[in-house]
PDB file of N, CA and C in Angstrom:
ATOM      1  N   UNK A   1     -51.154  35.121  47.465  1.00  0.00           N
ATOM      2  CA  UNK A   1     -52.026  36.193  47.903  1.00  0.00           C
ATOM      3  C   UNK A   1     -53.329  36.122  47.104  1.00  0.00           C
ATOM      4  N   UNK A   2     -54.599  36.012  47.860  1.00  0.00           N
ATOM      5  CA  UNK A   2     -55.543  36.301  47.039  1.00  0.00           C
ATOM      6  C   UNK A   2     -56.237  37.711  47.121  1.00  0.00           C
ATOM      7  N   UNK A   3     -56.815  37.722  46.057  1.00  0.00           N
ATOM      8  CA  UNK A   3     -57.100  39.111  45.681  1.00  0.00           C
ATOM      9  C   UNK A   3     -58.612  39.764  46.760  1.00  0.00           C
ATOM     10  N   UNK A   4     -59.263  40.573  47.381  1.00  0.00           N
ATOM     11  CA  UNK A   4     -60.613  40.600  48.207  1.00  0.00           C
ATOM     12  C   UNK A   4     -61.055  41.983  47.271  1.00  0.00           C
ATOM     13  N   UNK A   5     -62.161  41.823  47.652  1.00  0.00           N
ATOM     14  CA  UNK A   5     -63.312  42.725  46.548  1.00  0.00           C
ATOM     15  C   UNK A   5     -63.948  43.649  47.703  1.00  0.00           C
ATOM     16  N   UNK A   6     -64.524  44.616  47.302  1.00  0.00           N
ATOM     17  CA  UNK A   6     -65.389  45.596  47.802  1.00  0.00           C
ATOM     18  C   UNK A   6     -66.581  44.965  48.160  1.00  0.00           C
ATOM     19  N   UNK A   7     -66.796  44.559  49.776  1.00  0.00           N
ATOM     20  CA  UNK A   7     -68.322  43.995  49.930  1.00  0.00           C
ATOM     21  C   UNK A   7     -69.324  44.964  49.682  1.00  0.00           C
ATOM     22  N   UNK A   8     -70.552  43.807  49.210  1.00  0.00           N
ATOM     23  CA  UNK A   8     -72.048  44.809  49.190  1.00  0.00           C
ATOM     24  C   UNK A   8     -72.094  45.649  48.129  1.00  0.00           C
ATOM     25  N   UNK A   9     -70.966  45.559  47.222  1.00  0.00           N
ATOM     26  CA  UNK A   9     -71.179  46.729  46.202  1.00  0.00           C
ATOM     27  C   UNK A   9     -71.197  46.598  44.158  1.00  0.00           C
ATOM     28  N   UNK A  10     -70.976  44.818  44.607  1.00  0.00           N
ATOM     29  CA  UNK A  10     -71.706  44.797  42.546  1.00  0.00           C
ATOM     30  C   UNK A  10     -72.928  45.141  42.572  1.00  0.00           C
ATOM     31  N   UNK A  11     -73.106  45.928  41.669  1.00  0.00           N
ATOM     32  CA  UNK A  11     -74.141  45.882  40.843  1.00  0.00           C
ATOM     33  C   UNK A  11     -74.886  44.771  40.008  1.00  0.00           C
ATOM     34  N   UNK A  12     -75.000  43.632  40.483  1.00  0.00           N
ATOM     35  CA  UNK A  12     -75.808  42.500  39.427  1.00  0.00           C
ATOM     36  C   UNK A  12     -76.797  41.980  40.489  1.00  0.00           C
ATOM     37  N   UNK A  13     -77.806  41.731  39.437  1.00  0.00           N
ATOM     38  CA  UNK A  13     -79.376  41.087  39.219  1.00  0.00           C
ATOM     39  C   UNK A  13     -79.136  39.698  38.953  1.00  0.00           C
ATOM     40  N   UNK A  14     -80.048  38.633  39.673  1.00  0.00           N
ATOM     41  CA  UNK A  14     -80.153  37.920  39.269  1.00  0.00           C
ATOM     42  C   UNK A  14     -81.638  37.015  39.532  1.00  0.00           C
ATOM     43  N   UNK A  15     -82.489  36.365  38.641  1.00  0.00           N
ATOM     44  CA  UNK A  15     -83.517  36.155  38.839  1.00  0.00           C
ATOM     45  C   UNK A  15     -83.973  34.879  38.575  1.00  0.00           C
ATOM     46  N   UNK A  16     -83.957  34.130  39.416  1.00  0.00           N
ATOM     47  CA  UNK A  16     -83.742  32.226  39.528  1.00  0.00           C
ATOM     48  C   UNK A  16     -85.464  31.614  38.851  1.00  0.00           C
ATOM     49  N   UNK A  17     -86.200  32.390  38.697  1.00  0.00           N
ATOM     50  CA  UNK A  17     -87.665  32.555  37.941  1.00  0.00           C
ATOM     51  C   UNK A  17     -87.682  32.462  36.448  1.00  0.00           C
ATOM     52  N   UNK A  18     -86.215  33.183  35.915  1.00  0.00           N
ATOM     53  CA  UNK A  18     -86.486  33.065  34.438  1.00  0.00           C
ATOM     54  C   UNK A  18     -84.831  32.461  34.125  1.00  0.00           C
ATOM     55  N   UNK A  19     -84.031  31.992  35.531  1.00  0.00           N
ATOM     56  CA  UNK A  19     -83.082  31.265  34.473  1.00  0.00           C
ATOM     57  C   UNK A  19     -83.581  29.619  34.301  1.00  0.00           C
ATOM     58  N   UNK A  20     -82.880  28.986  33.312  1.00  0.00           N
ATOM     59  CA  UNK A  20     -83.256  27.873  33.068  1.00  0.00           C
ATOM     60  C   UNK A  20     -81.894  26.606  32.847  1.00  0.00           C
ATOM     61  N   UNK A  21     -80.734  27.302  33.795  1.00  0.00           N
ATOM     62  CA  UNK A  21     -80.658  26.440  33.976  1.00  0.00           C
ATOM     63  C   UNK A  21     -79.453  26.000  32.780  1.00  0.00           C
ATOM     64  N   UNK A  22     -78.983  26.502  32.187  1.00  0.00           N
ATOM     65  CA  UNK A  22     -78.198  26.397  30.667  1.00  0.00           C
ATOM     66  C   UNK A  22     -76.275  26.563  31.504  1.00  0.00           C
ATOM     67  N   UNK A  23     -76.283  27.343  32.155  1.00  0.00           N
ATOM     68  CA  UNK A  23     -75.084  27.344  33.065  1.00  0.00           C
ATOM     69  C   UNK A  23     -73.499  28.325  31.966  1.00  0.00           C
ATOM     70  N   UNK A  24     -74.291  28.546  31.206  1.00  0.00           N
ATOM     71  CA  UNK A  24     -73.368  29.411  30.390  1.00  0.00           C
ATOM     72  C   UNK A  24     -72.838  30.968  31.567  1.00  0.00           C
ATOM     73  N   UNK A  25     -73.426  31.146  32.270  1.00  0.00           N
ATOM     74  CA  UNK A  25     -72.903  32.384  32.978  1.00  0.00           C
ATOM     75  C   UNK A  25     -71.664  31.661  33.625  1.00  0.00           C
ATOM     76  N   UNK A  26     -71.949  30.075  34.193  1.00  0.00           N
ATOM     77  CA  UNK A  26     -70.392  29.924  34.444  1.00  0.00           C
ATOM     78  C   UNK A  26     -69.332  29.798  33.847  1.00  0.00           C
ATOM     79  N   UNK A  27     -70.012  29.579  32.855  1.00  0.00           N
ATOM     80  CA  UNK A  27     -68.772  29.157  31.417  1.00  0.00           C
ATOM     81  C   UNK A  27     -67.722  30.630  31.439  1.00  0.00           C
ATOM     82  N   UNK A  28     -68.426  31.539  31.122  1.00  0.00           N
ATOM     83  CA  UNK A  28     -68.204  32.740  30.832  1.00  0.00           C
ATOM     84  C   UNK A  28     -67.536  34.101  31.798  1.00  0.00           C
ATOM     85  N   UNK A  29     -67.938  33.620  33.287  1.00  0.00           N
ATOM     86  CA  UNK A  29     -67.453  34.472  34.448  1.00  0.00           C
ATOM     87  C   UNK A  29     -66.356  34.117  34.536  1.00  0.00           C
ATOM     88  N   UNK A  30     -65.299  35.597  34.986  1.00  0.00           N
ATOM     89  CA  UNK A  30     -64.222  35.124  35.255  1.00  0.00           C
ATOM     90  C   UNK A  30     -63.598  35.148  36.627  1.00  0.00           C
ATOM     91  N   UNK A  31     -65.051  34.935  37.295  1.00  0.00           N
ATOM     92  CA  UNK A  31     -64.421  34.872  39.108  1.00  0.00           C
ATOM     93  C   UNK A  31     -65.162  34.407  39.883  1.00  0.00           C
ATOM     94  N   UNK A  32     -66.028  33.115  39.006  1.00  0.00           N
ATOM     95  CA  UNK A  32     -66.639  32.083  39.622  1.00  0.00           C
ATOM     96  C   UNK A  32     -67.455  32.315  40.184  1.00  0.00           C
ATOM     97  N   UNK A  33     -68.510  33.736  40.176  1.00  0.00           N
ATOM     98  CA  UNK A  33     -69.380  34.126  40.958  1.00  0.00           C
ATOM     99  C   UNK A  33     -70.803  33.545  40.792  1.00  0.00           C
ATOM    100  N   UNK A  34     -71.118  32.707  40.024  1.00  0.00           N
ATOM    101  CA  UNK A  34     -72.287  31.851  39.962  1.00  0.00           C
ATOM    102  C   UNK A  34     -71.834  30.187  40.149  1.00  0.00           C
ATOM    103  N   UNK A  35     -72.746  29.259  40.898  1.00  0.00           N
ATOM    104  CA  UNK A  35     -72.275  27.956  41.159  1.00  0.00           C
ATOM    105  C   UNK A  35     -73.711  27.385  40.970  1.00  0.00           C
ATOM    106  N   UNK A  36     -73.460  25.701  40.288  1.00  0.00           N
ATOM    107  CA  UNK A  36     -74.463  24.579  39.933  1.00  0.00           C
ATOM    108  C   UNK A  36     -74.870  24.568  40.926  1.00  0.00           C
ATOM    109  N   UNK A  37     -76.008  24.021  41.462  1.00  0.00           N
ATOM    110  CA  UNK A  37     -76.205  23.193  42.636  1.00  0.00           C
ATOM    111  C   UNK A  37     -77.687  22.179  41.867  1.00  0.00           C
ATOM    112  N   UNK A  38     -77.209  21.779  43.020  1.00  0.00           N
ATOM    113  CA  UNK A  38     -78.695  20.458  42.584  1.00  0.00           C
ATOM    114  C   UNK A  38     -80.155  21.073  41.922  1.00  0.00           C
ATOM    115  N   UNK A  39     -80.340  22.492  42.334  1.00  0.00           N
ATOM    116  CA  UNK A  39     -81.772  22.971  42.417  1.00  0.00           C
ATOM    117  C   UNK A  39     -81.137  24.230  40.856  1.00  0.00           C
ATOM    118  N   UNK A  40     -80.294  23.960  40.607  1.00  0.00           N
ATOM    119  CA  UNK A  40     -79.935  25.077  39.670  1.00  0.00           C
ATOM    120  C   UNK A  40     -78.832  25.706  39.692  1.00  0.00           C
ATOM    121  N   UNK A  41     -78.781  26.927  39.027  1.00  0.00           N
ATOM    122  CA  UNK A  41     -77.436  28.116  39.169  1.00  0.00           C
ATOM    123  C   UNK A  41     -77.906  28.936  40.332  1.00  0.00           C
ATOM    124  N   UNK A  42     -77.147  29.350  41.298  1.00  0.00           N
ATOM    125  CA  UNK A  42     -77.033  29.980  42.281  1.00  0.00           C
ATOM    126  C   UNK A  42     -76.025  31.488  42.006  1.00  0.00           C
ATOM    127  N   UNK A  43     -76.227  32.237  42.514  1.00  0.00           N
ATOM    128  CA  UNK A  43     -75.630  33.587  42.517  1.00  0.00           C
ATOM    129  C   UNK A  43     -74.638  33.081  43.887  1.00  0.00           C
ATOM    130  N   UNK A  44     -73.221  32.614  43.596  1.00  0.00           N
ATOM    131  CA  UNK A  44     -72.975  32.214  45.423  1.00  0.00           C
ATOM    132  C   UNK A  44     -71.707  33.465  45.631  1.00  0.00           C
ATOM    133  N   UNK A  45     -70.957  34.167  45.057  1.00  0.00           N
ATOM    134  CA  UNK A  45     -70.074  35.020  45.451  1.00  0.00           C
ATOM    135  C   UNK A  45     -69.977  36.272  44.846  1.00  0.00           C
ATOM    136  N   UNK A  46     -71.385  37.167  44.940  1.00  0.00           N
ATOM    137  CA  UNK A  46     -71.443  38.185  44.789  1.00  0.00           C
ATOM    138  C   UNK A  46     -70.275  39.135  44.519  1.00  0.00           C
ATOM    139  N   UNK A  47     -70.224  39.373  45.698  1.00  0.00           N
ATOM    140  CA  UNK A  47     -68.601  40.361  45.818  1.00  0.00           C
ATOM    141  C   UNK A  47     -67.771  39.814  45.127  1.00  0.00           C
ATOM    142  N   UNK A  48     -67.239  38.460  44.156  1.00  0.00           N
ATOM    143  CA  UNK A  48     -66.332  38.538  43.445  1.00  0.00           C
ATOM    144  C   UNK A  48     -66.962  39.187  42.275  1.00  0.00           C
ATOM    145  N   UNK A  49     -67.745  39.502  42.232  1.00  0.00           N
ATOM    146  CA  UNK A  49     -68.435  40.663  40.288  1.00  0.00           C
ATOM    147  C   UNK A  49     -67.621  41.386  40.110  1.00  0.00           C
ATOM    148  N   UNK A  50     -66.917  41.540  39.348  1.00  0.00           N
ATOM    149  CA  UNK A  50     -66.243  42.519  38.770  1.00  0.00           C
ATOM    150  C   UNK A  50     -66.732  43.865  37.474  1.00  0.00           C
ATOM    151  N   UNK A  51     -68.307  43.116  37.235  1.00  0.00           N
ATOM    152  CA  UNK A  51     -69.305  43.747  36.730  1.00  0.00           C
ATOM    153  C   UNK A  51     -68.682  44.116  34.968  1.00  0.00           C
ATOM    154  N   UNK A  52     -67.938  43.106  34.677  1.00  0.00           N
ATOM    155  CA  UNK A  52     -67.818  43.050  33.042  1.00  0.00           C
ATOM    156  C   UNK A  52     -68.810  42.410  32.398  1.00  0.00           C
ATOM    157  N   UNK A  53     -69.902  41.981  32.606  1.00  0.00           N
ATOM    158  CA  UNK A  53     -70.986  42.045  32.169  1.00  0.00           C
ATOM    159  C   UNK A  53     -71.058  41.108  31.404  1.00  0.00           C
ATOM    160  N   UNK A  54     -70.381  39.867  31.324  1.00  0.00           N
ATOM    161  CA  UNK A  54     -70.162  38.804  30.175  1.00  0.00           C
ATOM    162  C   UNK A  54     -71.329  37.815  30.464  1.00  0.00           C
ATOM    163  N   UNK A  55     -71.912  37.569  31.739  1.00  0.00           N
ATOM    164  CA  UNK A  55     -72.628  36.652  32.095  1.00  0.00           C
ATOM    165  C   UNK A  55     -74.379  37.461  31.600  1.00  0.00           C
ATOM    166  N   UNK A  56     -74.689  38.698  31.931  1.00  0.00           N
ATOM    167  CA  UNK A  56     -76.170  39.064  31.516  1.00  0.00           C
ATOM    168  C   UNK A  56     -75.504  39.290  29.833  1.00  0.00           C
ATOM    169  N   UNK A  57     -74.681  39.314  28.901  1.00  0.00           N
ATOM    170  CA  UNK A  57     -74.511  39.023  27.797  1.00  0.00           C
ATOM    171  C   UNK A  57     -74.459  38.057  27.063  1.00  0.00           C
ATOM    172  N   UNK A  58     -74.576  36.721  27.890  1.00  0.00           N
ATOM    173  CA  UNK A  58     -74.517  35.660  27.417  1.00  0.00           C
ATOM    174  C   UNK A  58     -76.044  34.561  27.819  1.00  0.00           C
ATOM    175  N   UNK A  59     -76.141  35.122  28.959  1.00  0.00           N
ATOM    176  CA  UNK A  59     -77.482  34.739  29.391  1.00  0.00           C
ATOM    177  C   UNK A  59     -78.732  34.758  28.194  1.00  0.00           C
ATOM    178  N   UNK A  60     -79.260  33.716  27.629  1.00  0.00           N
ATOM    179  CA  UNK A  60     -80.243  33.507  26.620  1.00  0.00           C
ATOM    180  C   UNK A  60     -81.934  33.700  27.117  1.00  0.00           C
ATOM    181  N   UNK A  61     -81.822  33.920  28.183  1.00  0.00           N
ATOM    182  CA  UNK A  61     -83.091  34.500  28.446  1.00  0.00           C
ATOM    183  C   UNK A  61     -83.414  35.589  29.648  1.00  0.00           C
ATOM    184  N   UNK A  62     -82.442  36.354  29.678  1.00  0.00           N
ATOM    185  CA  UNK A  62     -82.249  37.073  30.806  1.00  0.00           C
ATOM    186  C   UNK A  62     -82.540  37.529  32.240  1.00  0.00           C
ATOM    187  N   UNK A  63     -81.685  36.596  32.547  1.00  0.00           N
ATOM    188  CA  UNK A  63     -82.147  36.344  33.981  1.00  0.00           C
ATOM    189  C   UNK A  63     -80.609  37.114  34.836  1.00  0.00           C
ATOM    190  N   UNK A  64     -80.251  37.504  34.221  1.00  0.00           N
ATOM    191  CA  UNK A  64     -79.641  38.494  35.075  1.00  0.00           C
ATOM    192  C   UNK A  64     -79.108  39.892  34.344  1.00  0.00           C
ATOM    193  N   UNK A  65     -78.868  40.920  34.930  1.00  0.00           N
ATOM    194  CA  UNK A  65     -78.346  42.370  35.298  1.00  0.00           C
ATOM    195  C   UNK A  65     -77.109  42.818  35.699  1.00  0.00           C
ATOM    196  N   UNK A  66     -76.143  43.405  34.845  1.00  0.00           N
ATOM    197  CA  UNK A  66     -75.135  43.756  35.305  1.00  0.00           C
ATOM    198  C   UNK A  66     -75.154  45.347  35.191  1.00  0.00           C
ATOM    199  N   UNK A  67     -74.590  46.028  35.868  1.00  0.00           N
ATOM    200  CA  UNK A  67     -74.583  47.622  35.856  1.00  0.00           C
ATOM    201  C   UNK A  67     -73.185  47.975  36.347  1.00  0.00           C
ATOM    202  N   UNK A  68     -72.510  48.185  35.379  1.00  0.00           N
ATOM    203  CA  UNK A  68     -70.916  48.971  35.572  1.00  0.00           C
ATOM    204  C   UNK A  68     -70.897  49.882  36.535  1.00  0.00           C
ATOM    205  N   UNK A  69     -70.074  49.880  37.035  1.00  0.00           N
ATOM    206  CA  UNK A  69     -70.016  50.712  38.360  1.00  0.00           C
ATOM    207  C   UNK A  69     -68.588  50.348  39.311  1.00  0.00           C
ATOM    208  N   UNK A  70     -68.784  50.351  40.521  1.00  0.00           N
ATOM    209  CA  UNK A  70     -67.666  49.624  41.690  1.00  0.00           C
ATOM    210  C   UNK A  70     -66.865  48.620  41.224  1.00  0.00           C
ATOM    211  N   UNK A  71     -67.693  47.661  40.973  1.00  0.00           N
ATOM    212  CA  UNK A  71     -67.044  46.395  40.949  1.00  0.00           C
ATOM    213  C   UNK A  71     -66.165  46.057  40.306  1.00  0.00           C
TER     214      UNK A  71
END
């Protein structure tokens, strides 16, 4: 059984302008909600956020936003 999330409703920011690219938010998420791609880190599965906030805590130049809430 896999687990499904509340669509449309994390709370996270993310801003592909000031990340650079270091990939520590994937290191650190625990539901795979950011992915590499050729052009960079991508925000690709929103709705899995669970909004523990480990990825804008680890992020070294802040390029993303987490806000406790739903998720």
């Amino acid at each position: 059984m896999s687990l499904q999330y509340i669509k449309d409703v994390a709370n996270i920011k993310f801003d592909k302008n000031k990340c650079i690219g270091c990939g520590m938010c994937l290191d650190v998420c625990p539901h795979e909600v950011f992915a590499m791609t050729i052009n960079g880190v991508v925000l690709e599965k929103k709705d899995n956020c669970i909004e523990c906030g480990a990825c804008s805590k680890n992020c070294p130049v802040e390029a993303i936003e987490v806000k406790a809430g739903v998720g």
